[in-house]
Protein backbone atom coordinates (compact mmCIF):
# COMPACT_ATOMS: atom_id res chain seq x y z
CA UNK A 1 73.60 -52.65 -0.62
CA UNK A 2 70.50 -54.70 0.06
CA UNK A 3 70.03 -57.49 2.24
CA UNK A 4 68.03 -60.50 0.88
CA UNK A 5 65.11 -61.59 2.95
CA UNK A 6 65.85 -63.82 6.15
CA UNK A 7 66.01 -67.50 5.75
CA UNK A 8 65.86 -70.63 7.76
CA UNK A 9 68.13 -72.90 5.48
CA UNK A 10 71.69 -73.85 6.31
CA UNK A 11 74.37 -71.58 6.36
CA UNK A 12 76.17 -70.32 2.83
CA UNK A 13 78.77 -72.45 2.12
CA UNK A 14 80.83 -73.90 -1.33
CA UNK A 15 77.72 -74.52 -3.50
CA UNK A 16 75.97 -70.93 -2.79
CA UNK A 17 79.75 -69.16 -4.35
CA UNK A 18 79.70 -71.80 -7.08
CA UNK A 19 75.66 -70.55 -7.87
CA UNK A 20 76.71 -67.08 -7.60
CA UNK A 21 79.05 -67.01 -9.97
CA UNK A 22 77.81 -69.07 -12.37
CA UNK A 23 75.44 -66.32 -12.65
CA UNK A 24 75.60 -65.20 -16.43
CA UNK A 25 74.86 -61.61 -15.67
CA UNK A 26 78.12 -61.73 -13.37
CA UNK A 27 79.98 -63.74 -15.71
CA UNK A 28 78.91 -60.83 -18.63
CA UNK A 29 80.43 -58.36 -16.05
CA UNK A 30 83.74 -60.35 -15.33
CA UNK A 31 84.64 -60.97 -18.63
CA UNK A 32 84.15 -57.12 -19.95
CA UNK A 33 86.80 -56.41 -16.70
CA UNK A 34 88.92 -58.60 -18.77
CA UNK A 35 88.60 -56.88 -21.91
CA UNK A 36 88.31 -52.97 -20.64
CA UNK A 37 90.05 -52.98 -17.38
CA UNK A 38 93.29 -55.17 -17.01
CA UNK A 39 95.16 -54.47 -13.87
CA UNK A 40 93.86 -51.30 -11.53
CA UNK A 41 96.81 -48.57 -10.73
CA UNK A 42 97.10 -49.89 -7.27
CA UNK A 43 97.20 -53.66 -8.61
CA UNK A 44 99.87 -52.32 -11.12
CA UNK A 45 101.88 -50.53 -8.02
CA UNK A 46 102.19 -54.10 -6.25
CA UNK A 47 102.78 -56.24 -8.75
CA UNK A 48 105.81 -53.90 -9.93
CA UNK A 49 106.95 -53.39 -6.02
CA UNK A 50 106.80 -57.12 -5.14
CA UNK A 51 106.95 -59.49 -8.29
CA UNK A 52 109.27 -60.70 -11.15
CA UNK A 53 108.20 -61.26 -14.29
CA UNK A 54 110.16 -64.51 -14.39
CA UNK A 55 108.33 -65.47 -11.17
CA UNK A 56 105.25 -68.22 -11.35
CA UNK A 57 102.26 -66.40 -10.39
CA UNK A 58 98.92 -67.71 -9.31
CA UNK A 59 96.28 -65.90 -9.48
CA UNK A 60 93.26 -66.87 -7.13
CA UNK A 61 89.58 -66.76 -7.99
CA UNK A 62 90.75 -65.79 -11.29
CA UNK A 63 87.07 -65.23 -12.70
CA UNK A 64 87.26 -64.57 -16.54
CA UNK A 65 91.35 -64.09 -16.23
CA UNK A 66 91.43 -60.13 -16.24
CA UNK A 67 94.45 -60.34 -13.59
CA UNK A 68 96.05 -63.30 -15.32
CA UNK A 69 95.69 -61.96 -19.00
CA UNK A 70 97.25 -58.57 -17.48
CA UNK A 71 99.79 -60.26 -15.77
CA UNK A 72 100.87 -62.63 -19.10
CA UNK A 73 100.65 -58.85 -21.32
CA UNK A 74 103.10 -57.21 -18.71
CA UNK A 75 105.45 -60.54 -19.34
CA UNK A 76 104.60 -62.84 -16.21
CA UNK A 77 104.25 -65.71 -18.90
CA UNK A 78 104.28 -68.08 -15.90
CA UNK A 79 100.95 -67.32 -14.48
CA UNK A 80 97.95 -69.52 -14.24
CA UNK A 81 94.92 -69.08 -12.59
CA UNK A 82 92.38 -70.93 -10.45
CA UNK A 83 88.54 -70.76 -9.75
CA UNK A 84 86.01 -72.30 -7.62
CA UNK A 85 83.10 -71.53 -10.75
CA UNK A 86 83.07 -73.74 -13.28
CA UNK A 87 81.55 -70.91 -15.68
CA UNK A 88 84.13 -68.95 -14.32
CA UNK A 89 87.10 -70.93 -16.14
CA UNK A 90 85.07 -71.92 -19.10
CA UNK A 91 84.75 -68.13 -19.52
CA UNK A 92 88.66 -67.47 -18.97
CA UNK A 93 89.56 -70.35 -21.54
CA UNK A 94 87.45 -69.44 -24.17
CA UNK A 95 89.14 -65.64 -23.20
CA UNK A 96 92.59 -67.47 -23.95
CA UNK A 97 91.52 -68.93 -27.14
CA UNK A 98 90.09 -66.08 -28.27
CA UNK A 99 93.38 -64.13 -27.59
CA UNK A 100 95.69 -66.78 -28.48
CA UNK A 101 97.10 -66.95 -24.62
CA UNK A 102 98.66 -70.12 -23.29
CA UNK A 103 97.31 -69.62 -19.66
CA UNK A 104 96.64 -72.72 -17.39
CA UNK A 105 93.34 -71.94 -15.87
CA UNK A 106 91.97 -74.76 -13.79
CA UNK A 107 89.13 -75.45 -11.17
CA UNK A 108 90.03 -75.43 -7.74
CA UNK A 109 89.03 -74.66 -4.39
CA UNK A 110 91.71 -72.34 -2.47
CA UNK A 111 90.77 -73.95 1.16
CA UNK A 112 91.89 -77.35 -0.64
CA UNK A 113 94.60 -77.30 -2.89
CA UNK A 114 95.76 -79.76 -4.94
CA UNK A 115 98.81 -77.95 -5.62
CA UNK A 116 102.60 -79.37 -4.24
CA UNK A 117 104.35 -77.42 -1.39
CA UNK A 118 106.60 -74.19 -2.24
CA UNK A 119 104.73 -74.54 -6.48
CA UNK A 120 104.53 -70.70 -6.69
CA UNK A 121 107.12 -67.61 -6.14
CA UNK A 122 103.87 -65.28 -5.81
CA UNK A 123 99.78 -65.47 -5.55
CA UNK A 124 96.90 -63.03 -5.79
CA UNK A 125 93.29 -62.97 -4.67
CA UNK A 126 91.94 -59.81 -6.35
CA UNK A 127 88.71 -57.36 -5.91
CA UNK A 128 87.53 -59.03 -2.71
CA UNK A 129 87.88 -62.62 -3.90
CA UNK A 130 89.26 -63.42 -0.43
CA UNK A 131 86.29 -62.12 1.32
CA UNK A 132 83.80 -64.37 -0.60
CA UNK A 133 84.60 -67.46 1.34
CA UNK A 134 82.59 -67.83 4.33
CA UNK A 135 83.83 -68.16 7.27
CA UNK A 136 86.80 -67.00 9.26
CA UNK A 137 87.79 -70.65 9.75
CA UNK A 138 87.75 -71.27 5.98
CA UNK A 139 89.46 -68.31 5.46
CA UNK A 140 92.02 -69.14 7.80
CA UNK A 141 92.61 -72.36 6.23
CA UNK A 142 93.15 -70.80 2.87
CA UNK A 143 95.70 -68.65 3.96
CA UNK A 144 97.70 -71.30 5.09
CA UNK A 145 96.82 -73.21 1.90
CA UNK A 146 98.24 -70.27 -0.01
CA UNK A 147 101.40 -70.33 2.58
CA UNK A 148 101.65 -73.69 1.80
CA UNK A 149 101.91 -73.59 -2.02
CA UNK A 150 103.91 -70.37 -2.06
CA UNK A 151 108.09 -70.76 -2.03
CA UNK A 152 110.06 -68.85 0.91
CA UNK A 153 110.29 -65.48 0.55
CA UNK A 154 107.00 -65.55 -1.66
CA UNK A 155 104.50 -62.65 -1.42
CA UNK A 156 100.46 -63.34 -1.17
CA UNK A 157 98.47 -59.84 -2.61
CA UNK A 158 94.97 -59.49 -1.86
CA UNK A 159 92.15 -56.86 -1.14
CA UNK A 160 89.01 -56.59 1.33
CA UNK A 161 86.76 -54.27 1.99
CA UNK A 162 86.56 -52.46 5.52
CA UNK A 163 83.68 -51.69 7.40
CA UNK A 164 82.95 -49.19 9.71
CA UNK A 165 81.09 -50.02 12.66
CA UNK A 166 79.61 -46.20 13.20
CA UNK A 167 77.92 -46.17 9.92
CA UNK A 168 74.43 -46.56 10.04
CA UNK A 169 73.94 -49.53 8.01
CA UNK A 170 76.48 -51.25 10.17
CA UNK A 171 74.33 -50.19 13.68
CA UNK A 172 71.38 -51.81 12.16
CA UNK A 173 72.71 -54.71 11.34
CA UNK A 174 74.49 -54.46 15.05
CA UNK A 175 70.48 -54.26 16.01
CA UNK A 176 69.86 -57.74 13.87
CA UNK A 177 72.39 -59.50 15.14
CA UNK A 178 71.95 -58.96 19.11
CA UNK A 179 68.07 -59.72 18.38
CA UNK A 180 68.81 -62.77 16.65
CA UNK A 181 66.78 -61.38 13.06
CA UNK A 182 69.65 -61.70 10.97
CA UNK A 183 69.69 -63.60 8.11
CA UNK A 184 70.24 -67.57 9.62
CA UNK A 185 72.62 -68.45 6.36
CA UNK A 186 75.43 -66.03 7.15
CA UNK A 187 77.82 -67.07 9.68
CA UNK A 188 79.11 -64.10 11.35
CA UNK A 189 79.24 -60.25 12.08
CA UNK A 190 80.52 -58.67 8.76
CA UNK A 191 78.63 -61.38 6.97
CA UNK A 192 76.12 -59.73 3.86
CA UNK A 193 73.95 -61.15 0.92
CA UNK A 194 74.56 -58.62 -2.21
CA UNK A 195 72.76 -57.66 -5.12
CA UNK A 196 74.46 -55.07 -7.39
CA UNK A 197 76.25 -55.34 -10.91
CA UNK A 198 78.56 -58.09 -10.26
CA UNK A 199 76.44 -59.90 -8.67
CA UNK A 200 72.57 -61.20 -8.28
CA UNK A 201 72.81 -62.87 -5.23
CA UNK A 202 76.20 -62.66 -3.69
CA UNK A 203 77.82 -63.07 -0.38
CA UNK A 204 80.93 -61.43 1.07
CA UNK A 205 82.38 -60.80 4.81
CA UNK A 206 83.34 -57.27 4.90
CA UNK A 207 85.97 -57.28 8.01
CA UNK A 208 87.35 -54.28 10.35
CA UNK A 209 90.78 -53.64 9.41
CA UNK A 210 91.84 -54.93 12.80
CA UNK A 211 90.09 -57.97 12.53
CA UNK A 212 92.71 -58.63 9.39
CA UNK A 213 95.30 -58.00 10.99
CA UNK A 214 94.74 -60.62 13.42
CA UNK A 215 93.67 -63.11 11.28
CA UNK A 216 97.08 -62.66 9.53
CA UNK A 217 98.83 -62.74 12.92
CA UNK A 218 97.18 -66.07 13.88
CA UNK A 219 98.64 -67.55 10.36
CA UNK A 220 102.29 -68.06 9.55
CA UNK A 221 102.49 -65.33 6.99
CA UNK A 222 104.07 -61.66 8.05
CA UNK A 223 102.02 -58.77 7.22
CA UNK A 224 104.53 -56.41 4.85
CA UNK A 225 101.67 -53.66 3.95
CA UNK A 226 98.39 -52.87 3.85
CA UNK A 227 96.93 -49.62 2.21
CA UNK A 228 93.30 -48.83 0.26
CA UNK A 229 94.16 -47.73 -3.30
CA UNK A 230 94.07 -43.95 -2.78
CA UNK A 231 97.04 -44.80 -0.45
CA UNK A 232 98.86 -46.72 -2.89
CA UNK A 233 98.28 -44.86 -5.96
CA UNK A 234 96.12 -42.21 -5.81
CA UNK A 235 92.54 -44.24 -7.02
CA UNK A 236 89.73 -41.81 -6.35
CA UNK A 237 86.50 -43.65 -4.39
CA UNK A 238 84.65 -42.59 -6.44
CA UNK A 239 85.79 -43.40 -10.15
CA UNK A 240 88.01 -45.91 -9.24
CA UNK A 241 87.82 -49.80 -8.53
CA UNK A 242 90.68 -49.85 -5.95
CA UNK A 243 89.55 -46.86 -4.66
CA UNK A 244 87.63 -48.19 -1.35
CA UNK A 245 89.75 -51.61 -1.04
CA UNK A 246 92.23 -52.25 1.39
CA UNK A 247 95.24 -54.12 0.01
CA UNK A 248 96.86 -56.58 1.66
CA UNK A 249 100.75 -57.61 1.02
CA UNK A 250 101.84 -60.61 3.14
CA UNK A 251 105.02 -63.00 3.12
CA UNK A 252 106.06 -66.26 4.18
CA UNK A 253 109.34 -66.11 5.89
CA UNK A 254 112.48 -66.86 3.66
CA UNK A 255 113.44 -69.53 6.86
CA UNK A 256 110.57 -70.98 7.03
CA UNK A 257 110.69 -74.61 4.21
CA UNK A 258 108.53 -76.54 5.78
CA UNK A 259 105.02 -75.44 7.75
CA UNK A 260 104.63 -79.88 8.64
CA UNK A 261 107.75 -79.82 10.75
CA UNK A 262 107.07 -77.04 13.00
CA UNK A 263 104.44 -75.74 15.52
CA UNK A 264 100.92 -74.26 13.97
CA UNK A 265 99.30 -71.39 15.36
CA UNK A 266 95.70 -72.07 15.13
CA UNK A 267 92.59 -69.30 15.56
């Protein structure tokens, strides 16, 4: 993982996810995930535990559809999918046309929704989507965007990574931070520009496990499980995507009809 040099601009925000993928070297990458990969074991393990197939499923930062077009093969012919990337849903429409699928896919920014209360029996972010908008305060108000959109009872799937403050990467950037020479775009602690194969220029919060959990304590969802996918079913690190994510099952209360009428925890 490499850091990009420091900058003086203003921190990452909407446009700087848009630019990265729009990216047609990550676009290339998303769409082959689509064609080769489908759902990952643990993905598969989840889906089965904690969604019907007559359920309406969204599924969040969609990319080139690889969760959706799984979902719609496995019978969930009620899914759509959203995107913040423009490329991104050009690239799953043209995957639908090509296959013949009648999947909504439409562009749409999960902190803003456009979407009526209690539209969805399920959602899923997948492979770190979640973790690609910056700030905890965004994400926060996602998750209750999500809440809101989702009916009662309705479970929200989605996977981080985890980071591990003894590693030495982690101590250096520790170092960078108390100094003040981090990077001035990223907004906190956990906060990394990436270049690798999904990505030129990339950025993604990469949280403590406990700093999840409290985030989902300080929003109206429950947490129901959380697991990486060697816990859930068996995906090596190594060869596996799920492998080194941590999976996150959450649920908003079967009581709870209307988030407006009652008291809001806020972070």
């Amino acid at each position: 993982m490499k850091r990009s040099p420091s900058s003086k601009t203003e921190q990452i925000g909407k446009e700087f996810i848009i630019s990265s993928f729009s990216d047609r070297r990550t676009i290339s990458f998303y769409r082959n995930e689509t064609i080769a990969t489908g759902l990952w074991p643990s993905e598969h393990v989840l889906v089965n535990k904690y969604f019907d197939d007559r359920y309406k499923i969204l599924d969040i930062g969609c990319g080139a559809g690889r969760v959706a077009k799984a979902l719609y093969d496995l019978g969930f012919t009620n899914v759509s999918g959203i995107d913040i990337s423009p490329a991104m849903i050009s690239a799953a429409r043209k995957m639908c046309q090509v296959n013949k699928l009648s999947i909504p896919f439409e562009l749409a920014d999960v902190c803003h929704l456009d979407f009526p209360a209690q539209s969805f029996d399920g959602a899923v972010f997948a492979y770190n989507g979640f973790m690609h908008i910056p700030g905890i305060y965004e994400r926060h108000r996602a998750l209750r965007e999500i809440y809101r959109i989702l009916k009662p009872g309705g479970h929200y799937i989605f996977t981080t990574e985890y980071r591990d403050d003894r590693h030495p990467f982690w101590q250096e950037q520790r170092r960078l931070w108390l100094g003040g020479q981090h990077d001035n775009r990223l907004h906190e602690f956990g906060d990394v520009i990436v270049h690798d194969r999904t990505v030129r220029n990339g950025y993604i919060h990469i949280p403590t496990i406990p700093e999840i959990v409290e985030l989902i304590n300080l929003s109206p969802f429950s947490l129901v499980e959380h697991g990486t996918g060697r816990d859930i079913s068996g995906e090596s690190a190594a060869g596996d995507r799920g492998g080194n994510c941590v999976f996150w099952v959450v649920r908003k209360s079967v009581n709870d009809r209307d988030i407006s009428s009652r008291s809001k925890r806020q972070i």
